[in-house]
Protein backbone atom coordinates (compact mmCIF):
# COMPACT_ATOMS: atom_id res chain seq x y z
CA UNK A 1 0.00 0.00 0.00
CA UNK A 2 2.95 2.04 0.66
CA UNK A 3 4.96 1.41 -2.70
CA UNK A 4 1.18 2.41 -4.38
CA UNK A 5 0.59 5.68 -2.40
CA UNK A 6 4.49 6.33 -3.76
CA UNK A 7 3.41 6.02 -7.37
CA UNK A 8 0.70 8.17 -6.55
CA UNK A 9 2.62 10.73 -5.56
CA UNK A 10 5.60 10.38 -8.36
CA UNK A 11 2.61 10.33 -10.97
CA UNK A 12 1.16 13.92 -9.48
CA UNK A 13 4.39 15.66 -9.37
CA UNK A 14 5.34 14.43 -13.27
CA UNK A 15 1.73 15.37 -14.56
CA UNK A 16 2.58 18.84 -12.08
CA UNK A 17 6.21 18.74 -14.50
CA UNK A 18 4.19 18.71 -17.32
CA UNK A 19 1.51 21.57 -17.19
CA UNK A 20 4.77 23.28 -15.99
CA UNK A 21 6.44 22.84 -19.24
CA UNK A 22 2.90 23.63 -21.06
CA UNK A 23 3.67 27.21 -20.31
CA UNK A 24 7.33 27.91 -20.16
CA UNK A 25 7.83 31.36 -21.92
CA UNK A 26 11.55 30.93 -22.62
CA UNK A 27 11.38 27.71 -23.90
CA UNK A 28 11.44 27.21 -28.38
CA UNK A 29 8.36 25.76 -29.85
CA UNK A 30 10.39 22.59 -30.84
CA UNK A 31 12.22 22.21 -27.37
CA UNK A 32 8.40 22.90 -25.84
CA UNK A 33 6.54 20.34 -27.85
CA UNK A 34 9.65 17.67 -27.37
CA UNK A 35 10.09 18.21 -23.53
CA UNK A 36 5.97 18.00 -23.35
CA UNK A 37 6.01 14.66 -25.16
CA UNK A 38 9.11 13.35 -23.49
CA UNK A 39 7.19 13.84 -19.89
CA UNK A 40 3.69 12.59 -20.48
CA UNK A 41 5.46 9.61 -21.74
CA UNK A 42 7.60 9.17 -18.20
CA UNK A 43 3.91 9.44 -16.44
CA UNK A 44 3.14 7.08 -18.19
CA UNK A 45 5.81 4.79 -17.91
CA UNK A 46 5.80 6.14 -14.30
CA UNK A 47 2.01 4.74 -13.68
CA UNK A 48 2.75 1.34 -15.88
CA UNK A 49 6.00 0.31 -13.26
CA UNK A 50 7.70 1.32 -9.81
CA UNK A 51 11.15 1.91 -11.38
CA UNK A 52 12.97 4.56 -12.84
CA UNK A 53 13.57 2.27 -15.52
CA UNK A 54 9.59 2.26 -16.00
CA UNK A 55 9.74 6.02 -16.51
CA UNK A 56 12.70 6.06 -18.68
CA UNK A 57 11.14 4.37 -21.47
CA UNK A 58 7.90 6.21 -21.04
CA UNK A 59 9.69 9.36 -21.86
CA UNK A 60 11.54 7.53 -24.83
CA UNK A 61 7.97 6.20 -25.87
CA UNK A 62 6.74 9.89 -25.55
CA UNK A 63 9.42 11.91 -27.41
CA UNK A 64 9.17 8.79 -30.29
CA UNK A 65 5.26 8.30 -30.30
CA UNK A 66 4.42 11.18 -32.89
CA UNK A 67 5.25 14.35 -34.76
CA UNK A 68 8.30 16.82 -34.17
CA UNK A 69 8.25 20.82 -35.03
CA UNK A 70 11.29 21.49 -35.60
CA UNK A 71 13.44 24.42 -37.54
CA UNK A 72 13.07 22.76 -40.71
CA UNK A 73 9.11 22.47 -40.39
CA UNK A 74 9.21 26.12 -39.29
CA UNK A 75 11.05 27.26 -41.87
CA UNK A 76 8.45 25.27 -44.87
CA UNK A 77 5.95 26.94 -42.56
CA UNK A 78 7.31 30.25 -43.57
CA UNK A 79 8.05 29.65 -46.75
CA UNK A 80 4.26 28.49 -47.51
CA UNK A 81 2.72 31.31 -45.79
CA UNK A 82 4.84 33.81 -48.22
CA UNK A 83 4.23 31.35 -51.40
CA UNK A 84 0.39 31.81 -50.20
CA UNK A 85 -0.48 35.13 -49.33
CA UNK A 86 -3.48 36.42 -50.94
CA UNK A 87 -4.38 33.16 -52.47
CA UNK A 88 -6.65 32.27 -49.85
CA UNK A 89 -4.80 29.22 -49.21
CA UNK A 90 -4.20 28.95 -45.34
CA UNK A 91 -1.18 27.43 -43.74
CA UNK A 92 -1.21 26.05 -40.00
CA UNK A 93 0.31 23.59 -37.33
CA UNK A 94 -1.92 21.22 -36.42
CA UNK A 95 -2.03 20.15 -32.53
CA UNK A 96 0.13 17.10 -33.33
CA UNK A 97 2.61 18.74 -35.60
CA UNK A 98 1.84 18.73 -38.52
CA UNK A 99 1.94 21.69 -41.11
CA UNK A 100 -1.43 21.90 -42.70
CA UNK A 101 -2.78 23.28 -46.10
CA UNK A 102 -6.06 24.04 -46.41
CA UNK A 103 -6.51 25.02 -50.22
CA UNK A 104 -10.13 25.95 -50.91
CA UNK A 105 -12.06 24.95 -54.48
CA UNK A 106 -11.30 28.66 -56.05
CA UNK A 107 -7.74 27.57 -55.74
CA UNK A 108 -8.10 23.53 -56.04
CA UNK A 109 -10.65 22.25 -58.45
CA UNK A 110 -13.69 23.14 -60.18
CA UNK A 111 -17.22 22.15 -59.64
CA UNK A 112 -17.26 18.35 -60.42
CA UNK A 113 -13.45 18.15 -61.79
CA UNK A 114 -10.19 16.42 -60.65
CA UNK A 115 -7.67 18.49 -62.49
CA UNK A 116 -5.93 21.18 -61.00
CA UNK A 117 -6.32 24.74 -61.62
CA UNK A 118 -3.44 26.36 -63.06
CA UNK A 119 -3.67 28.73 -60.05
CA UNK A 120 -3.11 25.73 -57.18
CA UNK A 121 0.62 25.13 -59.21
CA UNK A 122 2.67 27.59 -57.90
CA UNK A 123 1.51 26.73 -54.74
CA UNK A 124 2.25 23.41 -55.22
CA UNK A 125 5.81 24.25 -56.70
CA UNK A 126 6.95 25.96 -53.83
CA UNK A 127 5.50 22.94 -51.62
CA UNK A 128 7.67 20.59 -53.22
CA UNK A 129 10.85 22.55 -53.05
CA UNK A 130 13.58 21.30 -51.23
CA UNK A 131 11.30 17.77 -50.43
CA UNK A 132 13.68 15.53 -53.08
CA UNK A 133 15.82 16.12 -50.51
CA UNK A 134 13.92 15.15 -47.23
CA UNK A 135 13.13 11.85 -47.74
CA UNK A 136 12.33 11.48 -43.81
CA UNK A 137 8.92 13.78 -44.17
CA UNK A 138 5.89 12.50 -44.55
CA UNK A 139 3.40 13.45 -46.99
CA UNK A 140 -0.53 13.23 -47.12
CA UNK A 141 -2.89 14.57 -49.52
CA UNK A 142 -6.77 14.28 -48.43
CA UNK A 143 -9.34 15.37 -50.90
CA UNK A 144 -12.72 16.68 -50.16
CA UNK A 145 -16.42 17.38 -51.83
CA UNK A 146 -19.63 19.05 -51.80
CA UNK A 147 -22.60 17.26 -50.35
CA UNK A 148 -24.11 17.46 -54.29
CA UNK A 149 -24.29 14.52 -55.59
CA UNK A 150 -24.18 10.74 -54.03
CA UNK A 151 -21.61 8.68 -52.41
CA UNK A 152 -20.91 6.96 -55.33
CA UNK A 153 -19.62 10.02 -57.35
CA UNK A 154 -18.05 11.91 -54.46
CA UNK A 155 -16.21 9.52 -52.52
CA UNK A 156 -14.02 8.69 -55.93
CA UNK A 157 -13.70 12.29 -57.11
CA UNK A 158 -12.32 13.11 -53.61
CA UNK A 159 -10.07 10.63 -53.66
CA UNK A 160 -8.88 11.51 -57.88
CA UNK A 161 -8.38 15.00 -56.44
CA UNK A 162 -5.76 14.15 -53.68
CA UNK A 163 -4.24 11.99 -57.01
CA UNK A 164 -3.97 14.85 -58.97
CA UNK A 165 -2.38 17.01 -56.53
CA UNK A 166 0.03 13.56 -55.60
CA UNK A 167 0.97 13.55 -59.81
CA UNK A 168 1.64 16.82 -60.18
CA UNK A 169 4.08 16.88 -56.76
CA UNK A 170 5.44 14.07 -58.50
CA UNK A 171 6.11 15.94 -61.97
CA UNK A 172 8.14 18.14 -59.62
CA UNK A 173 10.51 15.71 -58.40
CA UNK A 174 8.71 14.42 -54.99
CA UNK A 175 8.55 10.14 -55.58
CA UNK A 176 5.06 9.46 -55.41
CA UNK A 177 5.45 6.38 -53.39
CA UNK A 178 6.25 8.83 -50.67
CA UNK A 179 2.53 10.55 -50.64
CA UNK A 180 0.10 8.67 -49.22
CA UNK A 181 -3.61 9.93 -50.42
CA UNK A 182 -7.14 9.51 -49.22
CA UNK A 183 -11.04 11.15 -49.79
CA UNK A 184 -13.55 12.10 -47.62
CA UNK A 185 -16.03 12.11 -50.05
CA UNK A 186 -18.53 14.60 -47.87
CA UNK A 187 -17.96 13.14 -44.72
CA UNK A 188 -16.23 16.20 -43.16
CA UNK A 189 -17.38 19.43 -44.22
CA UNK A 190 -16.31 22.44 -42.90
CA UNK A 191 -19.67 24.43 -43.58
CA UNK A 192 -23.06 24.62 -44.13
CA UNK A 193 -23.87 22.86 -47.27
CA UNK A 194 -26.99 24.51 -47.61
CA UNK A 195 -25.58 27.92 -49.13
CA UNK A 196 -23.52 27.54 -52.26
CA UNK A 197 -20.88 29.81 -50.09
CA UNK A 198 -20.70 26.63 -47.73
CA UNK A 199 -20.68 24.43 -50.60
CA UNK A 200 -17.41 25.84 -51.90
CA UNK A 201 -15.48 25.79 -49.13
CA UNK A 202 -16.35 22.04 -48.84
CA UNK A 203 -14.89 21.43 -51.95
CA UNK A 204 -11.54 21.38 -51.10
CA UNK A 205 -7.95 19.56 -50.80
CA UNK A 206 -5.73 19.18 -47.78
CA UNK A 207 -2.36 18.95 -47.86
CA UNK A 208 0.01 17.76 -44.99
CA UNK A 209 3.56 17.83 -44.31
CA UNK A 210 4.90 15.86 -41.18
CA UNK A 211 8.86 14.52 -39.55
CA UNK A 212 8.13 11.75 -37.44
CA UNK A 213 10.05 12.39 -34.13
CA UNK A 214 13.32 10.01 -33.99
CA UNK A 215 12.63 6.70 -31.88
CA UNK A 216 14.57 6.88 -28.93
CA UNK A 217 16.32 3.81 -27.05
CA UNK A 218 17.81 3.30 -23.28
């Protein structure tokens, strides 16, 4: 009972730890996000075993189990919000680290169509710049319709979308095997598909950009 109230106790003061480093001000995004990761995995490996060992490879299991955001995803960050400005395009970190691009139909695809507007290729160009030489990063492509129309049409035309945008990265020297593509058909809209202003920004084609952390061993 003694050992148990002990966990108890270790477990607070590491979940304490981590809300701590939540909100340090003079700590980097990347060292923030890593140090963050890196403790909830020790409480956890803290509330599997009664060891230090325990929490020593639930820190290695946190800092390994996900994204990283580090300089280099910082910097593509950058470089995508300047490629985008004005386009309506919008570029963001997602909670697990990912760098997001939302790129709505007036940039994407027209009503019904796969191809990509000439307009979404610049965007695209600066995307794949410098990725030839990242192998590491992971790419995803996940297209998205309308509510017009069935299943039956939308769920492939979402997914020939996220294929177009994968072919074209390829024509610009990203491997293809390295994109991994999916459609939502109109399973996750993002407004009201009542108004043909909701209906547009449905149509559209999500593009992520992720560096898995490295897997740490003890």
């Amino acid at each position: 009972m003694e050992r148990f109230g002990s966990r108890i106790r270790r477990v607070s003061a590491l979940a304490v730890s981590v809300a701590v480093l939540a909100g340090c001000a003079n700590m980097t995004e990347t060292q923030r996000h890593a140090a963050i990761g890196a403790g909830i995995g020790a409480l956890a490996g803290a509330a599997i075993g009664d060891s230090k060992q325990g929490a020593l490879i639930g820190a290695g299991l946190g800092a390994a189990g996900g994204y990283v955001w580090s300089r280099n995803m910082q910097e593509k960050r950058a470089a995508m919000e300047r490629a985008t400005a004005g386009t309506g395009v919008t570029v963001t970190q997602t909670a697990d680290n990912q760098l997001k691009l939302h790129v709505p139909s007036d940039v994407s695809f027209d009503v019904g169509r796969a191809d990509i507007k000439p307009a979404l290729q610049p965007v695209l160009n600066a995307f794949a710049q410098g990725l030839s030489d990242q192998p590491s990063l992971e790419i995803r492509i996940v297209g998205h319709t309308d509510s017009t129309g069935t299943d039956a049409i939308n769920d492939p035309l979402s997914v020939n979308r996220a294929a177009s945008v994968r072919n074209y990265l390829g024509s610009r020297g990203v491997d293809s095997r390295r994109v991994a593509i999916d459609g939502r058909g109109a399973r996750e809209p993002v407004a009201d598909n009542a108004s043909e202003s909701g209906r547009a920004r449905n149509r559209r084609v999500e593009i992520f950009l992720a560096e898995r952390a490295p897997a740490t061993r003890y």
